[in-house]
PDB file of N, CA and C in Angstrom:
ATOM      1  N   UNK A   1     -60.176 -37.482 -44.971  1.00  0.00           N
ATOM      2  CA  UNK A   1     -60.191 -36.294 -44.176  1.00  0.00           C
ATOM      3  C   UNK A   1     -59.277 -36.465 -42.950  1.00  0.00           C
ATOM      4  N   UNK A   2     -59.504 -37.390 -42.080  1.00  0.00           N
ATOM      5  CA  UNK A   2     -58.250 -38.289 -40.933  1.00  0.00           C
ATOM      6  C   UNK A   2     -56.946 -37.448 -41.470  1.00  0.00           C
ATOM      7  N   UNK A   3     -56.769 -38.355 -42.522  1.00  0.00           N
ATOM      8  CA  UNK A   3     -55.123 -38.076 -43.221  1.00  0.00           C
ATOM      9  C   UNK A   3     -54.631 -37.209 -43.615  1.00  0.00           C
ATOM     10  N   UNK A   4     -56.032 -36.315 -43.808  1.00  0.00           N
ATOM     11  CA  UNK A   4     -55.256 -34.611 -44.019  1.00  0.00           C
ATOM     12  C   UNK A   4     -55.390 -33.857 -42.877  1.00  0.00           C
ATOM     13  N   UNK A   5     -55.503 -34.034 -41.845  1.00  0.00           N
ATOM     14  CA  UNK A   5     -55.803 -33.717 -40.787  1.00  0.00           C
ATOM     15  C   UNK A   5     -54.399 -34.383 -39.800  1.00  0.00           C
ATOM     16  N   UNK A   6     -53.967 -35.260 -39.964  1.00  0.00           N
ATOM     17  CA  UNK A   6     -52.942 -35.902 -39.803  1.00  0.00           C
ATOM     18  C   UNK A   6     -52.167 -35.192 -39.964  1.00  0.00           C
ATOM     19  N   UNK A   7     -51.847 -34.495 -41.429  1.00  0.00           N
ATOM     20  CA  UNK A   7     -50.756 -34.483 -42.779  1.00  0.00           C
ATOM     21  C   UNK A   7     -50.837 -32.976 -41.497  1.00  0.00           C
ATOM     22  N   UNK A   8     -51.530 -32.158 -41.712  1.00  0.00           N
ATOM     23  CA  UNK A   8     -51.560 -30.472 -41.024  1.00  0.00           C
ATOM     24  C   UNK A   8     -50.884 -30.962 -39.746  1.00  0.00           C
ATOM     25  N   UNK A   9     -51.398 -31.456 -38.891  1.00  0.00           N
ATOM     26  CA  UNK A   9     -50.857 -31.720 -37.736  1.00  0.00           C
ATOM     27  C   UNK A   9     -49.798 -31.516 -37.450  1.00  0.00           C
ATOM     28  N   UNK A  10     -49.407 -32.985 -38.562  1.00  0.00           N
ATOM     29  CA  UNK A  10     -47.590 -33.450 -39.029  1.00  0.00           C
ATOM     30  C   UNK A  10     -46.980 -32.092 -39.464  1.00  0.00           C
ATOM     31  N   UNK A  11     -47.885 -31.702 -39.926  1.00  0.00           N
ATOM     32  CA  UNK A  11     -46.905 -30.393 -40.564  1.00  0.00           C
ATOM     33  C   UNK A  11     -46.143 -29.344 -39.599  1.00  0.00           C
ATOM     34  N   UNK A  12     -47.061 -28.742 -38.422  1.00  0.00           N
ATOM     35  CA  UNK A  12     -47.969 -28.004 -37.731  1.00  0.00           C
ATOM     36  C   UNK A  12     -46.471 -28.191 -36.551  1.00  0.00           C
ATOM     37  N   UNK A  13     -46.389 -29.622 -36.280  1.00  0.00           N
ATOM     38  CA  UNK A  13     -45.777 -30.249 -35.419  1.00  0.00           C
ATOM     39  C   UNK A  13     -44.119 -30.098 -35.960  1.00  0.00           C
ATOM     40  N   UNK A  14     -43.993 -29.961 -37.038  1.00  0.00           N
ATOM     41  CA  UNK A  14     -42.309 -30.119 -38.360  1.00  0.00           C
ATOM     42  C   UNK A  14     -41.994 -28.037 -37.881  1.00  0.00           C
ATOM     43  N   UNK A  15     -43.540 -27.494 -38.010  1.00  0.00           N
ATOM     44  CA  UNK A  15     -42.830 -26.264 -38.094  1.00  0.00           C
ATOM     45  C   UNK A  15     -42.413 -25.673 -36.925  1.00  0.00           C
ATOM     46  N   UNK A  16     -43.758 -26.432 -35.319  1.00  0.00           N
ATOM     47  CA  UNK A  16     -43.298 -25.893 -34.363  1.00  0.00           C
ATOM     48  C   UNK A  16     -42.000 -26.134 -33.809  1.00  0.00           C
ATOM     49  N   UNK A  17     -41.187 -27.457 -34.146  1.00  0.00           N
ATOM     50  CA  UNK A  17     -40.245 -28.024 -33.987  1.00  0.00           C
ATOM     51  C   UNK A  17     -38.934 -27.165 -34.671  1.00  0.00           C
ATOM     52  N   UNK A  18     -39.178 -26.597 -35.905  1.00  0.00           N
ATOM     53  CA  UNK A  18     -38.100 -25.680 -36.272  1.00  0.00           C
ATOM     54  C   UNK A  18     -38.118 -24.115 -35.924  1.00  0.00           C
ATOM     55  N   UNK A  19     -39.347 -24.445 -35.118  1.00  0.00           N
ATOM     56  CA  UNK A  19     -39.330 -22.895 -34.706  1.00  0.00           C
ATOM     57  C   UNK A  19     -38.616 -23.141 -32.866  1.00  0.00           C
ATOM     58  N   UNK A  20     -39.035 -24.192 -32.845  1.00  0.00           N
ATOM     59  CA  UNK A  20     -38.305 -23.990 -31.482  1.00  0.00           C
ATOM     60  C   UNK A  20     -36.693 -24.578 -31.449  1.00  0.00           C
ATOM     61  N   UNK A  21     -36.498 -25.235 -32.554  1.00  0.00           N
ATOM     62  CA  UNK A  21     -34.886 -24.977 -32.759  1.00  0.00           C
ATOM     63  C   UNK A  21     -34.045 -24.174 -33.094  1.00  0.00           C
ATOM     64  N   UNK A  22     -35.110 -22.939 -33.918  1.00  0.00           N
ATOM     65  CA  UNK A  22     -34.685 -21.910 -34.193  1.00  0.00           C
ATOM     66  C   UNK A  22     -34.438 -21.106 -32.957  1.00  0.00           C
ATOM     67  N   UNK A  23     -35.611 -20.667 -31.919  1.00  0.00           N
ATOM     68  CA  UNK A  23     -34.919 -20.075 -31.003  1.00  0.00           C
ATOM     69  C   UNK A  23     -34.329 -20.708 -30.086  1.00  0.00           C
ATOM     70  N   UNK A  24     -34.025 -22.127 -29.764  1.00  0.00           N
ATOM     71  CA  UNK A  24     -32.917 -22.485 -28.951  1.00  0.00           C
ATOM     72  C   UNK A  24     -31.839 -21.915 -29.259  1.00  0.00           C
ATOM     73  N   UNK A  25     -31.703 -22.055 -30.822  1.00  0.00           N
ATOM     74  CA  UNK A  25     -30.388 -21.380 -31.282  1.00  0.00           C
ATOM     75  C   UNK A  25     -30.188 -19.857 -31.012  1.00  0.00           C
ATOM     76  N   UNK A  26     -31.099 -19.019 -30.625  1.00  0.00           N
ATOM     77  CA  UNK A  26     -31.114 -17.856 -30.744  1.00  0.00           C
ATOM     78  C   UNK A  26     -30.547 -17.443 -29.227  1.00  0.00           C
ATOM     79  N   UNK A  27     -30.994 -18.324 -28.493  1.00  0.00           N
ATOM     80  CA  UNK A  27     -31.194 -18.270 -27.131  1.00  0.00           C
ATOM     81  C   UNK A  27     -29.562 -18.511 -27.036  1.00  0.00           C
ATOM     82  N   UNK A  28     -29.071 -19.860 -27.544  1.00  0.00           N
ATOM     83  CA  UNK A  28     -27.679 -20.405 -26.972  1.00  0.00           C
ATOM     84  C   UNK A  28     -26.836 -19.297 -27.482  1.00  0.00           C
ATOM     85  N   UNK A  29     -27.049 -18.440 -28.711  1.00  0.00           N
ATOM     86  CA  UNK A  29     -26.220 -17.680 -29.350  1.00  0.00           C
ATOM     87  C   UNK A  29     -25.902 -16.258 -28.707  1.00  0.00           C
ATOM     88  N   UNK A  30     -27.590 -15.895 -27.743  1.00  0.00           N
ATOM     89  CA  UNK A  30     -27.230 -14.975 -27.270  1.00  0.00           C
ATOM     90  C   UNK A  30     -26.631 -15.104 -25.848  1.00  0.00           C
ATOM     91  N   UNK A  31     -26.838 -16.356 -24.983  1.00  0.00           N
ATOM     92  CA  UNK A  31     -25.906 -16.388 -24.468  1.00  0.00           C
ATOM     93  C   UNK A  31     -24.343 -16.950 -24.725  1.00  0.00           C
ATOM     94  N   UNK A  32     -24.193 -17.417 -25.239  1.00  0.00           N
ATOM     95  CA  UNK A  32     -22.351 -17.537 -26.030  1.00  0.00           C
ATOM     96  C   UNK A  32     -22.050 -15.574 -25.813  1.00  0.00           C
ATOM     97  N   UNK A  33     -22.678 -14.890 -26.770  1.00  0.00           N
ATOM     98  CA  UNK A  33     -22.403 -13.080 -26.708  1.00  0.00           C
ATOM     99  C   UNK A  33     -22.706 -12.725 -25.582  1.00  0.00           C
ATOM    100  N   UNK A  34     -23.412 -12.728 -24.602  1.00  0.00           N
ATOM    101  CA  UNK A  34     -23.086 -12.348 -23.233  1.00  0.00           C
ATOM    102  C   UNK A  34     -22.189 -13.426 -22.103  1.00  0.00           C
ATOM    103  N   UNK A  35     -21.862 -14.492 -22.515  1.00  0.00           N
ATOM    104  CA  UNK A  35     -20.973 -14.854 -21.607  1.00  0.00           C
ATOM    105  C   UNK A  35     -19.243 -14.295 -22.199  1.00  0.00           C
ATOM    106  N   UNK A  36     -19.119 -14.433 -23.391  1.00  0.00           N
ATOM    107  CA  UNK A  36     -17.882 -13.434 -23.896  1.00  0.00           C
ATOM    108  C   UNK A  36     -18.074 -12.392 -23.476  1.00  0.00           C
ATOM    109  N   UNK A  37     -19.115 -11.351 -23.506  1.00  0.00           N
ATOM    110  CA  UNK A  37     -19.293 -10.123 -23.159  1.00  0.00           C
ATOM    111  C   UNK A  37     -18.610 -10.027 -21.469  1.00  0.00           C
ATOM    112  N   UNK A  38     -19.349 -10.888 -20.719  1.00  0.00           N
ATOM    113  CA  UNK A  38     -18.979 -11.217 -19.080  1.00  0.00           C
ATOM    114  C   UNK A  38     -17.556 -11.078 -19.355  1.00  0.00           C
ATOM    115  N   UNK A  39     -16.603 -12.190 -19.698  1.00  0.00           N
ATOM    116  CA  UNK A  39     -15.504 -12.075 -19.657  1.00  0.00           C
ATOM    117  C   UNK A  39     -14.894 -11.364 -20.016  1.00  0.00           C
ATOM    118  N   UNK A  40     -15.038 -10.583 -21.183  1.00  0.00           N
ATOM    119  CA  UNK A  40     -14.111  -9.494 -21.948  1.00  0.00           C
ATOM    120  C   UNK A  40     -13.692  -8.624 -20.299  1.00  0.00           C
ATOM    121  N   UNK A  41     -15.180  -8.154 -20.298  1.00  0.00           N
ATOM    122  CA  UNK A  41     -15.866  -7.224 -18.656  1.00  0.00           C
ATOM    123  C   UNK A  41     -14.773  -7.656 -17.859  1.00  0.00           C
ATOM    124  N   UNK A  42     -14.652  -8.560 -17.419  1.00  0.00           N
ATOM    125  CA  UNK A  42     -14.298  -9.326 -16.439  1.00  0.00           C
ATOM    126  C   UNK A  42     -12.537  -9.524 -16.185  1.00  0.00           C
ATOM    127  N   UNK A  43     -11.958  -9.608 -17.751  1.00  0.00           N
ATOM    128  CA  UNK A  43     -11.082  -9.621 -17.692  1.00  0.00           C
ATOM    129  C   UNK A  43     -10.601  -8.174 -17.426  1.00  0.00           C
ATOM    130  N   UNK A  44     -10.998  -7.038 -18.448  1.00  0.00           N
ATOM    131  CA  UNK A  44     -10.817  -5.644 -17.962  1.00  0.00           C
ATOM    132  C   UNK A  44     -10.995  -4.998 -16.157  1.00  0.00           C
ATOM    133  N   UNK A  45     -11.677  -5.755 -16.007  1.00  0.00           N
ATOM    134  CA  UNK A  45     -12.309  -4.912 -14.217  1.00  0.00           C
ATOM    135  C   UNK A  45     -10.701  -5.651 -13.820  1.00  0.00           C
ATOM    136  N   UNK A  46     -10.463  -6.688 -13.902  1.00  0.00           N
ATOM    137  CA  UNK A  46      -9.143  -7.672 -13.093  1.00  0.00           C
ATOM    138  C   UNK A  46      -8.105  -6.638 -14.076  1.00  0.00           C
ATOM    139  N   UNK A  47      -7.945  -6.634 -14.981  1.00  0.00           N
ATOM    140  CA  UNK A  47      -6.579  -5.963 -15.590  1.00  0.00           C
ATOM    141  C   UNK A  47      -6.336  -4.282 -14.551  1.00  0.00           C
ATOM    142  N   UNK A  48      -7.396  -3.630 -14.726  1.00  0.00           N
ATOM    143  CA  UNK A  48      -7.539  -2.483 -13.750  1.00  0.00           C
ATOM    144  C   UNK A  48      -7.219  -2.637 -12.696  1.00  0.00           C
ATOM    145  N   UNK A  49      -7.804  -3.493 -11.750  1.00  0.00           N
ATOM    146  CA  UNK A  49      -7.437  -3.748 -10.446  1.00  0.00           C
ATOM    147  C   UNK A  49      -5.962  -4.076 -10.220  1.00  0.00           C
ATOM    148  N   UNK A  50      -5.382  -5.120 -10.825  1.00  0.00           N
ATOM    149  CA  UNK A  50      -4.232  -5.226 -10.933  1.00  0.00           C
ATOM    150  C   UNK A  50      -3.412  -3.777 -10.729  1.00  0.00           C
ATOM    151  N   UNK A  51      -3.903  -3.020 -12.173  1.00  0.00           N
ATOM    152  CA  UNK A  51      -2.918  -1.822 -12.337  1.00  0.00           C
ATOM    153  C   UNK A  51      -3.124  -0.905 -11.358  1.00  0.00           C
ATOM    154  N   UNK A  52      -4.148  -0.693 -10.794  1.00  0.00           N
ATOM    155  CA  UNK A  52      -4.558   0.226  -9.806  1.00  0.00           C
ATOM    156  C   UNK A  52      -4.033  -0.526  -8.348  1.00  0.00           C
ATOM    157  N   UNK A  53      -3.847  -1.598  -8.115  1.00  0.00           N
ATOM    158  CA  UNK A  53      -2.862  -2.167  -7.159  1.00  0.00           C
ATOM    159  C   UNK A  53      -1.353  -2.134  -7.301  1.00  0.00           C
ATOM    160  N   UNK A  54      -0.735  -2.131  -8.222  1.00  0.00           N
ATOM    161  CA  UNK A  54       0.365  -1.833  -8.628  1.00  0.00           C
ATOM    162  C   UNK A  54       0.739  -0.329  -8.179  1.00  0.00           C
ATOM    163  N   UNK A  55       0.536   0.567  -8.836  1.00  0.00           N
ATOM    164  CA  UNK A  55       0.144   1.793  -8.726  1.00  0.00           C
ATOM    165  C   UNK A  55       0.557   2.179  -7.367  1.00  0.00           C
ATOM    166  N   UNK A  56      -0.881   1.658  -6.450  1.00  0.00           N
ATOM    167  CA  UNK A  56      -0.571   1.832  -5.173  1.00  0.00           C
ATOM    168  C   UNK A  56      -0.050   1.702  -4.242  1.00  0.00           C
ATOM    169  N   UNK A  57       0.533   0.159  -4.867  1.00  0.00           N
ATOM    170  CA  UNK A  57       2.134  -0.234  -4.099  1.00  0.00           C
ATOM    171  C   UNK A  57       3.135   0.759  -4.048  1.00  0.00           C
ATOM    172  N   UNK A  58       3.076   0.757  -5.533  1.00  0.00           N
ATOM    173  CA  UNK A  58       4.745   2.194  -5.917  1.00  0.00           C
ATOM    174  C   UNK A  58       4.644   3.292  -5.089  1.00  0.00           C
ATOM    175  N   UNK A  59       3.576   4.141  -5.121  1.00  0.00           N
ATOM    176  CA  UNK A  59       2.880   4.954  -4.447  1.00  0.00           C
ATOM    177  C   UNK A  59       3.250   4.890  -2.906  1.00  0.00           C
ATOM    178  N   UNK A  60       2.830   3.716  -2.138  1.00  0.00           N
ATOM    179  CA  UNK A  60       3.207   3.691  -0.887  1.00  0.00           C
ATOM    180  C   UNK A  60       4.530   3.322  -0.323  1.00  0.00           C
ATOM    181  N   UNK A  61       5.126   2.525  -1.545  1.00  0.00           N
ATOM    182  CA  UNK A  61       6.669   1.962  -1.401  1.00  0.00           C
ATOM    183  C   UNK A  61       7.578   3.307  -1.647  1.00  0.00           C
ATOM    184  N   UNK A  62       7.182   4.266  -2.081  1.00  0.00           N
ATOM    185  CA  UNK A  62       7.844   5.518  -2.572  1.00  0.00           C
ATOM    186  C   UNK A  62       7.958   6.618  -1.151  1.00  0.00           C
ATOM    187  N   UNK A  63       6.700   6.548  -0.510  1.00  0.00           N
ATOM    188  CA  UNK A  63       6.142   7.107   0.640  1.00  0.00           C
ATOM    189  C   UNK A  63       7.091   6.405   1.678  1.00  0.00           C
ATOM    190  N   UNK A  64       7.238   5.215   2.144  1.00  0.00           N
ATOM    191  CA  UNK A  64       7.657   4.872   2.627  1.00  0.00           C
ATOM    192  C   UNK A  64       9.401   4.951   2.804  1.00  0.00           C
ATOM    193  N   UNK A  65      10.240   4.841   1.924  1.00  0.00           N
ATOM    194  CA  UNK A  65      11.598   5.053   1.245  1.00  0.00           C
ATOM    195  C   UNK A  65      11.749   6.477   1.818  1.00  0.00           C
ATOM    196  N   UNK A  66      10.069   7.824   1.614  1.00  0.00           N
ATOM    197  CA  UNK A  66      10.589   8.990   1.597  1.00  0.00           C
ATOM    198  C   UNK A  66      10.859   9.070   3.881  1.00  0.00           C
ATOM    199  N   UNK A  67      10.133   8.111   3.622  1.00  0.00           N
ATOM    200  CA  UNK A  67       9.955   8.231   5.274  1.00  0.00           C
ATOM    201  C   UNK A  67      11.093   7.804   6.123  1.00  0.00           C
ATOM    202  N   UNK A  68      11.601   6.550   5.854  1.00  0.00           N
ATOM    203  CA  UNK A  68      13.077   5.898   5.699  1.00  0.00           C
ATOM    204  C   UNK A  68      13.672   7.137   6.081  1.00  0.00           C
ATOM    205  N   UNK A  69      13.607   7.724   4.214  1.00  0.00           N
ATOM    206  CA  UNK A  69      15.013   8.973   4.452  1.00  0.00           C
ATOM    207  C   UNK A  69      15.072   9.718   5.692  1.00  0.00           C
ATOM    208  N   UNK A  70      13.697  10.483   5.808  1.00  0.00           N
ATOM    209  CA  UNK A  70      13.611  11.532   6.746  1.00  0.00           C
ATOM    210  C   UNK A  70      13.932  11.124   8.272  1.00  0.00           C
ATOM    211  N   UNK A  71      13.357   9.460   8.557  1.00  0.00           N
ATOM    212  CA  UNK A  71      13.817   9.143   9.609  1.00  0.00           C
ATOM    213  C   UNK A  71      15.956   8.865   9.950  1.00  0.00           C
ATOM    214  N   UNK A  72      16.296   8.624   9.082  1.00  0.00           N
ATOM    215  CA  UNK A  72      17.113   8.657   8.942  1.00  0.00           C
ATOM    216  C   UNK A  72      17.900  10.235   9.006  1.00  0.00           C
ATOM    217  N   UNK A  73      18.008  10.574   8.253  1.00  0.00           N
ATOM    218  CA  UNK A  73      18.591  12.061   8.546  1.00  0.00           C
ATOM    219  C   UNK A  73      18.026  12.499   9.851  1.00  0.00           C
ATOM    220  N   UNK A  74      16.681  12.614  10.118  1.00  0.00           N
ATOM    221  CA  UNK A  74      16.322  13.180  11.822  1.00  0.00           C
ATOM    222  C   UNK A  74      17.116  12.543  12.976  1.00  0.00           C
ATOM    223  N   UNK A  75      17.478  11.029  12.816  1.00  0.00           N
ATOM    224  CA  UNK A  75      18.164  10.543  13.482  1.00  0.00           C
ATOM    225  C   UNK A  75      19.823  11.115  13.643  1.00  0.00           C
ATOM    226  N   UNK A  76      19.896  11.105  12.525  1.00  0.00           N
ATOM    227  CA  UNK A  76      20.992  11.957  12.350  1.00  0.00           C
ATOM    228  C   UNK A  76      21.501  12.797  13.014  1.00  0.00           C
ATOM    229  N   UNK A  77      20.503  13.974  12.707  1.00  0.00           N
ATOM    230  CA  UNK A  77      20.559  15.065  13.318  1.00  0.00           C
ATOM    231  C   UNK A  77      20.731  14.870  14.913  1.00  0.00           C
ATOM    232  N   UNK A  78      19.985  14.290  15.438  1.00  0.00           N
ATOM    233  CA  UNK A  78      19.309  13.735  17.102  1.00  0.00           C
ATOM    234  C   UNK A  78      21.089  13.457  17.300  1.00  0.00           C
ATOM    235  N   UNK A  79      21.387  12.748  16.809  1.00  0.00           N
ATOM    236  CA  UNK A  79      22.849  12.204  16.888  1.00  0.00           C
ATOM    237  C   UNK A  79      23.869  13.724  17.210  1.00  0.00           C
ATOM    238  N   UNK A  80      23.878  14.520  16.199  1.00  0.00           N
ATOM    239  CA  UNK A  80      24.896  15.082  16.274  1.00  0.00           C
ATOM    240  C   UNK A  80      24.544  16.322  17.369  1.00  0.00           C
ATOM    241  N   UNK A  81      23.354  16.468  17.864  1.00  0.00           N
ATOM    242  CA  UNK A  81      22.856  17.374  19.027  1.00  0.00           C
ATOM    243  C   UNK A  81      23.270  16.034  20.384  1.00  0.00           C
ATOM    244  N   UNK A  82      22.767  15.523  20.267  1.00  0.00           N
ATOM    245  CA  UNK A  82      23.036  14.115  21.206  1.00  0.00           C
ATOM    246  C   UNK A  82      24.947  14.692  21.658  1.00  0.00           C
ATOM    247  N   UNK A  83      25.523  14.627  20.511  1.00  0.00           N
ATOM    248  CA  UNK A  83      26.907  14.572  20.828  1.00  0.00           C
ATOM    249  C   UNK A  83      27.759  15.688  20.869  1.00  0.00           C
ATOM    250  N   UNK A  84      26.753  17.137  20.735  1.00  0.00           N
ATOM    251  CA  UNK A  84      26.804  18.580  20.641  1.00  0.00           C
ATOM    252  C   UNK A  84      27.167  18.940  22.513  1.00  0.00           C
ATOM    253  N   UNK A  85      25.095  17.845  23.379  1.00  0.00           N
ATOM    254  CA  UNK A  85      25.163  18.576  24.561  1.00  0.00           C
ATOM    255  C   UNK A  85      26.103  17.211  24.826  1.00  0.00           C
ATOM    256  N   UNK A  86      26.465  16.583  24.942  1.00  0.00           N
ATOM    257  CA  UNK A  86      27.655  15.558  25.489  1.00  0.00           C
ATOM    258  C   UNK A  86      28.916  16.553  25.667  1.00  0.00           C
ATOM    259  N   UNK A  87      29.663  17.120  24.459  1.00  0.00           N
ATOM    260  CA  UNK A  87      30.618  17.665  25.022  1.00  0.00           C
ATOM    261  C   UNK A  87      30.248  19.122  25.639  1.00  0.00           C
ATOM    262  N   UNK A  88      28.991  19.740  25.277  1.00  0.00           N
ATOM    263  CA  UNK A  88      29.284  20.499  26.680  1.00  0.00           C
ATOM    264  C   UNK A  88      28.798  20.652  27.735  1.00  0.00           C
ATOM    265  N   UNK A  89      28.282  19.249  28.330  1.00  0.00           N
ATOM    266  CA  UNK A  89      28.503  19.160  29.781  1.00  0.00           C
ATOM    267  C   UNK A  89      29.759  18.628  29.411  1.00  0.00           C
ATOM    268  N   UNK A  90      30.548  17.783  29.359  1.00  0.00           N
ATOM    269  CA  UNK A  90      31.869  17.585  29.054  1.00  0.00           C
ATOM    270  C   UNK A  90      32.822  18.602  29.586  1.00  0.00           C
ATOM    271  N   UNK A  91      32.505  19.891  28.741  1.00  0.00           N
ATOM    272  CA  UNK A  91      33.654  21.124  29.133  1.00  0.00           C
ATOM    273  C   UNK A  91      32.897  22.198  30.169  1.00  0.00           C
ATOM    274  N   UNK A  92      31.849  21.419  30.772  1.00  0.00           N
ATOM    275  CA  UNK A  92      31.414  22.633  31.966  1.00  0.00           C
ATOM    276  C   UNK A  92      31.365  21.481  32.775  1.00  0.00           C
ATOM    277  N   UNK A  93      31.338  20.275  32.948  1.00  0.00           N
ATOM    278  CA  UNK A  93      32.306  19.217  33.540  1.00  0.00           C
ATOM    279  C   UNK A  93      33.955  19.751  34.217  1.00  0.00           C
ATOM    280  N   UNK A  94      34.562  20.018  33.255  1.00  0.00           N
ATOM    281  CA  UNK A  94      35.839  20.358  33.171  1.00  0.00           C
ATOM    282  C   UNK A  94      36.430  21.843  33.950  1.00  0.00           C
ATOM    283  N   UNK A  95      35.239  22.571  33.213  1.00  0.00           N
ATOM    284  CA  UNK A  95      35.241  24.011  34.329  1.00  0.00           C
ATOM    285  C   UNK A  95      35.134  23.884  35.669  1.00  0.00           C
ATOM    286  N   UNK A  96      33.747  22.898  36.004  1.00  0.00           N
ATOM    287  CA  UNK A  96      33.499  23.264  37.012  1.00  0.00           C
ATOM    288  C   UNK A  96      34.755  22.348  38.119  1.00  0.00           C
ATOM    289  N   UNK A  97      34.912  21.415  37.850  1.00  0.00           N
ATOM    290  CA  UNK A  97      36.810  20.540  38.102  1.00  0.00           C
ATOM    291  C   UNK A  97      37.563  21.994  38.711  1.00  0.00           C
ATOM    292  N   UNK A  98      38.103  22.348  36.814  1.00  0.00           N
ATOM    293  CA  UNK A  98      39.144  23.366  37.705  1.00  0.00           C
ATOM    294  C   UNK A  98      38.393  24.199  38.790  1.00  0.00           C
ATOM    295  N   UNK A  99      37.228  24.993  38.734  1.00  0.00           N
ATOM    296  CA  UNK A  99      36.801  26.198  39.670  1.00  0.00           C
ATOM    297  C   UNK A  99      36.788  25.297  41.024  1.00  0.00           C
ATOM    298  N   UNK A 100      36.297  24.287  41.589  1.00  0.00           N
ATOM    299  CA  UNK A 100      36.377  23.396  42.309  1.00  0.00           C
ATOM    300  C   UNK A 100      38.058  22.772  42.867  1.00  0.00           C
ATOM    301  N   UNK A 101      39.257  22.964  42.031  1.00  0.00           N
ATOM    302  CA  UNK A 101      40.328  23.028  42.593  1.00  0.00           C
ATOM    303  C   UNK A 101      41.210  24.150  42.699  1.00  0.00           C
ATOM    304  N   UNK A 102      40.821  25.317  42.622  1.00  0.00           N
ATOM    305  CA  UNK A 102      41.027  26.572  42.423  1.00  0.00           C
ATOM    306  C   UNK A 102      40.426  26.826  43.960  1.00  0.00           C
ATOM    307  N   UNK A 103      39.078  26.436  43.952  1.00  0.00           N
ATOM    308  CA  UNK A 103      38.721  26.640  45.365  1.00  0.00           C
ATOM    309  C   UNK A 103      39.267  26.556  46.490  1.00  0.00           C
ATOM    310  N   UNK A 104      39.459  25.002  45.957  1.00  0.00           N
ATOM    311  CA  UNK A 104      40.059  24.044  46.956  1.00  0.00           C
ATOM    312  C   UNK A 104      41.440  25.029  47.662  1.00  0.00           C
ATOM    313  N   UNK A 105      42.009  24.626  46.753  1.00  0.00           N
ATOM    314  CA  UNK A 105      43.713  25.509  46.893  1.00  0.00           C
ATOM    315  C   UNK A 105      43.898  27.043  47.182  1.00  0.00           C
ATOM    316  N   UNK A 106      42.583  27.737  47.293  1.00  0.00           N
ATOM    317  CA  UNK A 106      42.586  28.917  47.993  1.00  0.00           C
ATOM    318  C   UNK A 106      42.293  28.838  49.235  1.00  0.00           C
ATOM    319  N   UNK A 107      41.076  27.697  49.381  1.00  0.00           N
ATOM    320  CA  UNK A 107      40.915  27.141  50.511  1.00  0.00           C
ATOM    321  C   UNK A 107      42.205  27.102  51.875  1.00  0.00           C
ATOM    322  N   UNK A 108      42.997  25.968  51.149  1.00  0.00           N
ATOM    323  CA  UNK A 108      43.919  25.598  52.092  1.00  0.00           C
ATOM    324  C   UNK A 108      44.885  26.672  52.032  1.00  0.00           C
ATOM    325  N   UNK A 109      45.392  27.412  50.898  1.00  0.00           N
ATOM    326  CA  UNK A 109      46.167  29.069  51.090  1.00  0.00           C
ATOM    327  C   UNK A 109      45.537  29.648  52.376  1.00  0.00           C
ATOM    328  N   UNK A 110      44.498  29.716  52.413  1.00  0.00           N
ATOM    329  CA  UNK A 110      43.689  30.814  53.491  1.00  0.00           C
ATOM    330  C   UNK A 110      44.187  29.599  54.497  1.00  0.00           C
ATOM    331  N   UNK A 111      43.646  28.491  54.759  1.00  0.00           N
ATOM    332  CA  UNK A 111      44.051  28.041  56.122  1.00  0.00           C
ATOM    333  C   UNK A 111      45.081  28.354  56.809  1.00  0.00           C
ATOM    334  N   UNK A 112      46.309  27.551  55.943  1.00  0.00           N
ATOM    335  CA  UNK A 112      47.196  27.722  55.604  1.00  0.00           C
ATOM    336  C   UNK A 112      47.666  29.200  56.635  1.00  0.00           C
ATOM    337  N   UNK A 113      47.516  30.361  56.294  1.00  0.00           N
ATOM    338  CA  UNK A 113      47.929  31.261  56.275  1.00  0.00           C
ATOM    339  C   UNK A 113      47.504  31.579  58.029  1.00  0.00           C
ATOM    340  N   UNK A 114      46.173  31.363  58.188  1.00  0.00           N
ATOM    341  CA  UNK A 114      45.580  31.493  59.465  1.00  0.00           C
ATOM    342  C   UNK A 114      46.037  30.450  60.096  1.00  0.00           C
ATOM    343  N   UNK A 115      46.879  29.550  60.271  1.00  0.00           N
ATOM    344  CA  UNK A 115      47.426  28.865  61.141  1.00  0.00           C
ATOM    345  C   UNK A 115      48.692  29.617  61.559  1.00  0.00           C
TER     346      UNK A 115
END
């Protein structure tokens, strides 16, 4: 009776043993499929980010170039008003010269005359 009591035991002990190798395996297998799963994930969220950083470079590098331009031409412009009122104080410079020796020389006519 011992020995069959033994024998069940032994047995008892053979099956709990393949039952718990069975779900180790179940266990390691399902994590192996969720740690691939992680990465697949993982690699996609990083591939996105990437592209969605990319993206936003062009995006702002484009913005920027457009800003370039505009500063550029406004400067431009600033320039050729810049060099618009230059010459005319320049030629009301020049007026006011001659009206100022026009003066002058009527000036001394009139003295001139009253002496």
């Amino acid at each position: 009776k011992e020995e069959l009591q033994r024998n069940l035991l032994h047995e008892k002990q053979n099956e709990l043993l393949q039952e718990r190798k069975s779900m180790e395996n179940e266990f390691n297998q399902k994590i192996s499929e969720m740690e691939a799963q992680f990465a697949k994930e993982h690699q996609t969220i990083i591939f996105k980010f990437k592209e969605e950083t990319s993206e936003l470079e062009e995006k702002y590098q484009q913005e920027l170039l457009q800003l370039e331009n505009q500063l550029h031409e406004e400067k431009g412009q600033w320039e050729f008003e810049k060099y618009e009122l230059l010459q005319e104080n320049e030629d009301e410079k020049e007026k006011l010269k001659e009206m100022l020796q026009e003066k002058t020389l009527l000036f001394q006519m009139l003295t001139e005359e009253r002496d």
